[in-house]
N, C-alpha and C. Protein backbone atom coordinates (compact mmCIF):
# COMPACT_ATOMS: atom_id res chain seq x y z
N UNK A 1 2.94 -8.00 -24.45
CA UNK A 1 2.75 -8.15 -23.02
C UNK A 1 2.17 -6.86 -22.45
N UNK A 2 1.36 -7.08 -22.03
CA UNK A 2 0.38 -5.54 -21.18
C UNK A 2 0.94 -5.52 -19.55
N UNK A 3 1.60 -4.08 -20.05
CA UNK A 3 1.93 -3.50 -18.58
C UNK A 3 1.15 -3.06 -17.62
N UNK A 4 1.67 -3.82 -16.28
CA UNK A 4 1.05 -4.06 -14.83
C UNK A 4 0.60 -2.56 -14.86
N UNK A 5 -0.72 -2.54 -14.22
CA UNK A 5 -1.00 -1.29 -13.84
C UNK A 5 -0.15 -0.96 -12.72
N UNK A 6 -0.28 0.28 -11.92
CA UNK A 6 0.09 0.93 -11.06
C UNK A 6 -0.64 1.45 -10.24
N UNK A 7 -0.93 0.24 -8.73
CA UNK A 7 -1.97 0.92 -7.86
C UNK A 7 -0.86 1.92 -7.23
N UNK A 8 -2.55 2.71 -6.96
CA UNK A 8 -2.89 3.69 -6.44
C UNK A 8 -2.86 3.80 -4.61
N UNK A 9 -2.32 4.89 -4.03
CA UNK A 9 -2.11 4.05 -2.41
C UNK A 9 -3.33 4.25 -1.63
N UNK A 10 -5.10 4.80 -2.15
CA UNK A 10 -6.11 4.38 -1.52
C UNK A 10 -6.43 2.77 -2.09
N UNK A 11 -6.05 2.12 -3.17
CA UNK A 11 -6.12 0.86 -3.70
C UNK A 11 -5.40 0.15 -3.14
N UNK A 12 -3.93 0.72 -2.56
CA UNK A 12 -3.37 -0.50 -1.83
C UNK A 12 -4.06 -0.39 -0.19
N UNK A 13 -4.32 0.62 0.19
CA UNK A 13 -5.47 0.56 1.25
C UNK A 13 -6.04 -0.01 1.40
N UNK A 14 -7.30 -0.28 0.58
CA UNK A 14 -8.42 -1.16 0.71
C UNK A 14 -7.63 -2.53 0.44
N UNK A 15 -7.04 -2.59 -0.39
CA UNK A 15 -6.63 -3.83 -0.01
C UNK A 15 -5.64 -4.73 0.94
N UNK A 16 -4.92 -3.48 1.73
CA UNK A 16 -4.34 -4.27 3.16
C UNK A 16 -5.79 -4.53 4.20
N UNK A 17 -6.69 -3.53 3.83
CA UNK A 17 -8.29 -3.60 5.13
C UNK A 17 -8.62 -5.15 4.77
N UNK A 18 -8.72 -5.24 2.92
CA UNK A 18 -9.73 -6.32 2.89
C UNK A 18 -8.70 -7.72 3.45
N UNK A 19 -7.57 -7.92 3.58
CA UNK A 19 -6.51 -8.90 4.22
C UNK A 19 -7.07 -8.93 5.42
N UNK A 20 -6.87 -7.85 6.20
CA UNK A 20 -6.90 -7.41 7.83
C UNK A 20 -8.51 -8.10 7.68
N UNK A 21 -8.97 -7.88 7.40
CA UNK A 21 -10.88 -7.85 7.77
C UNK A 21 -11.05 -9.62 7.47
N UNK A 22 -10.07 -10.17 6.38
CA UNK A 22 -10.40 -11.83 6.32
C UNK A 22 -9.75 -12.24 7.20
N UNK A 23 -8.47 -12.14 7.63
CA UNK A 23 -7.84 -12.95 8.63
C UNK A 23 -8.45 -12.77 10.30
N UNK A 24 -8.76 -11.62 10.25
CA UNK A 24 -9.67 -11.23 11.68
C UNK A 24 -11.08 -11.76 11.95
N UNK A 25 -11.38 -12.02 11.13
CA UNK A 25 -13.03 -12.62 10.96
C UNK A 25 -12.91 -14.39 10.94
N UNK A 26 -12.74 -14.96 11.95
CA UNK A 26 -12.59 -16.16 12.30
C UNK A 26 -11.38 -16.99 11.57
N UNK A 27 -11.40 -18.30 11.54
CA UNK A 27 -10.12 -19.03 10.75
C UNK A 27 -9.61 -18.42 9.97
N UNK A 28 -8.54 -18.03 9.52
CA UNK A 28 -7.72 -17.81 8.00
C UNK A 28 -7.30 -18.96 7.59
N UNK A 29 -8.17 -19.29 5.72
CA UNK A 29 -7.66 -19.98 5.21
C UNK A 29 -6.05 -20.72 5.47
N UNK A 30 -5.38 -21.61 5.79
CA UNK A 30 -3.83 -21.54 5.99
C UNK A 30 -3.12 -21.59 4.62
N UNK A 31 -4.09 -22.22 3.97
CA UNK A 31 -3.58 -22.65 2.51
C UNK A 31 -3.55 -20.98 1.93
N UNK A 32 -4.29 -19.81 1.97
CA UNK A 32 -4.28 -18.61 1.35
C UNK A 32 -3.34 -17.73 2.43
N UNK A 33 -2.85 -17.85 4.03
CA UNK A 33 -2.53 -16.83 4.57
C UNK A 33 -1.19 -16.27 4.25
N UNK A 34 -0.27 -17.32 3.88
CA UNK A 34 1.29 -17.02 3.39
C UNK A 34 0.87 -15.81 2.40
N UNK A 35 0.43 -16.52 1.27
CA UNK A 35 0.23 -15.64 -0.26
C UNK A 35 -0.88 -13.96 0.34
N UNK A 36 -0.83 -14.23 1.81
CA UNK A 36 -2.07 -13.04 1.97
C UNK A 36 -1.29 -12.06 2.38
N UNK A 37 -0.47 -12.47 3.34
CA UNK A 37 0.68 -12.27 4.11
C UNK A 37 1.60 -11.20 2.78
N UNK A 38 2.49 -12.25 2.29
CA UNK A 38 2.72 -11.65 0.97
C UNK A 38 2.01 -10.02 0.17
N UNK A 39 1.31 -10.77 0.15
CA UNK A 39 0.44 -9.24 -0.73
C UNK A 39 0.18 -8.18 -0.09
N UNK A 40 -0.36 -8.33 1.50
CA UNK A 40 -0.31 -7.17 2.54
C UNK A 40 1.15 -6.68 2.42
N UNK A 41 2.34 -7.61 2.82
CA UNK A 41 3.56 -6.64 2.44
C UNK A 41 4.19 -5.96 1.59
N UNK A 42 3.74 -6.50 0.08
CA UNK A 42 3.86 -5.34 -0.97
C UNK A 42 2.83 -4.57 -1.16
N UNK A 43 1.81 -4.37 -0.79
CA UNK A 43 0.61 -3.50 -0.68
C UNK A 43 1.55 -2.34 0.33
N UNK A 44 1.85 -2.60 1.89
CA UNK A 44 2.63 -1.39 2.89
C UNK A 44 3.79 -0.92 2.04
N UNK A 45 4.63 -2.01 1.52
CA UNK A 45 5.67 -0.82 0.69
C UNK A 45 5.09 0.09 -0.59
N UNK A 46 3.99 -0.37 -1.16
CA UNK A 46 3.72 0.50 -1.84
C UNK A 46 3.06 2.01 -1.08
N UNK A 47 2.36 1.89 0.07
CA UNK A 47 2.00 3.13 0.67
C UNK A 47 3.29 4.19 1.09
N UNK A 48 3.77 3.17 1.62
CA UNK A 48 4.95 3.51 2.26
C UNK A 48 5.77 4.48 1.11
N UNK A 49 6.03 4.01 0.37
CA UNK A 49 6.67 4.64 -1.17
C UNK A 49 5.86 5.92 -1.66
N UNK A 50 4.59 5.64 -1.77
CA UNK A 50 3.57 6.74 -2.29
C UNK A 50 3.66 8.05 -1.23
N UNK A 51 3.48 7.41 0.48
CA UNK A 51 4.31 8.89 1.03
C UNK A 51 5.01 9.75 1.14
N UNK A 52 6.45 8.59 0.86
CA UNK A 52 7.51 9.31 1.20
C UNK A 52 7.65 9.72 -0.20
N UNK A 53 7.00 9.53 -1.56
CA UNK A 53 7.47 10.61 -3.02
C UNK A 53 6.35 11.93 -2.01
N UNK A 54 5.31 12.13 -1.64
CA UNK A 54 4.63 13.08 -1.40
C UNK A 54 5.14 14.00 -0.33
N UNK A 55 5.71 13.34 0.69
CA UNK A 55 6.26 14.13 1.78
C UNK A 55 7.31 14.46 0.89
N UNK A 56 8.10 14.42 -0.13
CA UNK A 56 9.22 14.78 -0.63
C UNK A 56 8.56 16.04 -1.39
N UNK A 57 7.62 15.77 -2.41
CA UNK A 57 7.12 16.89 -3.09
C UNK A 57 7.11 17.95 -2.28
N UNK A 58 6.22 17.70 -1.19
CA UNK A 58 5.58 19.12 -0.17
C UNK A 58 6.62 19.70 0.99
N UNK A 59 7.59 18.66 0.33
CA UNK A 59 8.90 19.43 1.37
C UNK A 59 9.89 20.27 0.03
N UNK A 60 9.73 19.94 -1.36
CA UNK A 60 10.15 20.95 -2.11
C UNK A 60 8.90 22.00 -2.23
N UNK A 61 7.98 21.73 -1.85
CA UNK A 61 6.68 23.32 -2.39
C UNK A 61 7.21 24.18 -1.48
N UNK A 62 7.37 23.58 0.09
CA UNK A 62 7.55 24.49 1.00
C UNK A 62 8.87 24.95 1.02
N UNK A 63 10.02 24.79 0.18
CA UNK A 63 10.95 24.96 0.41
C UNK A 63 11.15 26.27 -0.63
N UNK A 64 10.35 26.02 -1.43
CA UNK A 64 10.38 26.88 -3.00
C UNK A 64 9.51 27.96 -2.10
N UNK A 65 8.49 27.83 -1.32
CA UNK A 65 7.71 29.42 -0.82
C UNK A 65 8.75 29.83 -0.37
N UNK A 66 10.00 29.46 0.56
CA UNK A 66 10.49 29.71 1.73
C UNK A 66 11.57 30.56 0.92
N UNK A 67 12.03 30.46 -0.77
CA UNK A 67 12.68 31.43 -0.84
C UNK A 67 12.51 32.43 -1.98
């Protein structure tokens, strides 16, 4: 079994835009918007996640200059 890659949080980017940019651009499929819906919200927790490990890093760099 081949392990899931691991996007990247400019990859989950583009892909909450490319959601945002189909549903905004006239009808949304109804039959695709649930499953779109879906994927935009594990796409934000993944950003969401990718920040807060980074704001964590750069709050230990700065903590390590500070002593």
């Amino acid at each position: 079994m081949m392990a899931k890659k691991e996007i990247g949080f400019n990859e989950a980017v583009k892909g909450i835009e490319e959601i945002l940019k189909n549903i905004e651009e006239g009808e949304p499929d109804i039959d695709r918007l649930s499953a779109d819906v879906e994927k935009a919200a594990a796409l934000i927790k993944i950003c969401r996640a990718r920040l807060r490990e980074t704001e964590e890093k750069i709050d230990g760099i700065m903590k390590d200059l500070r002593s």
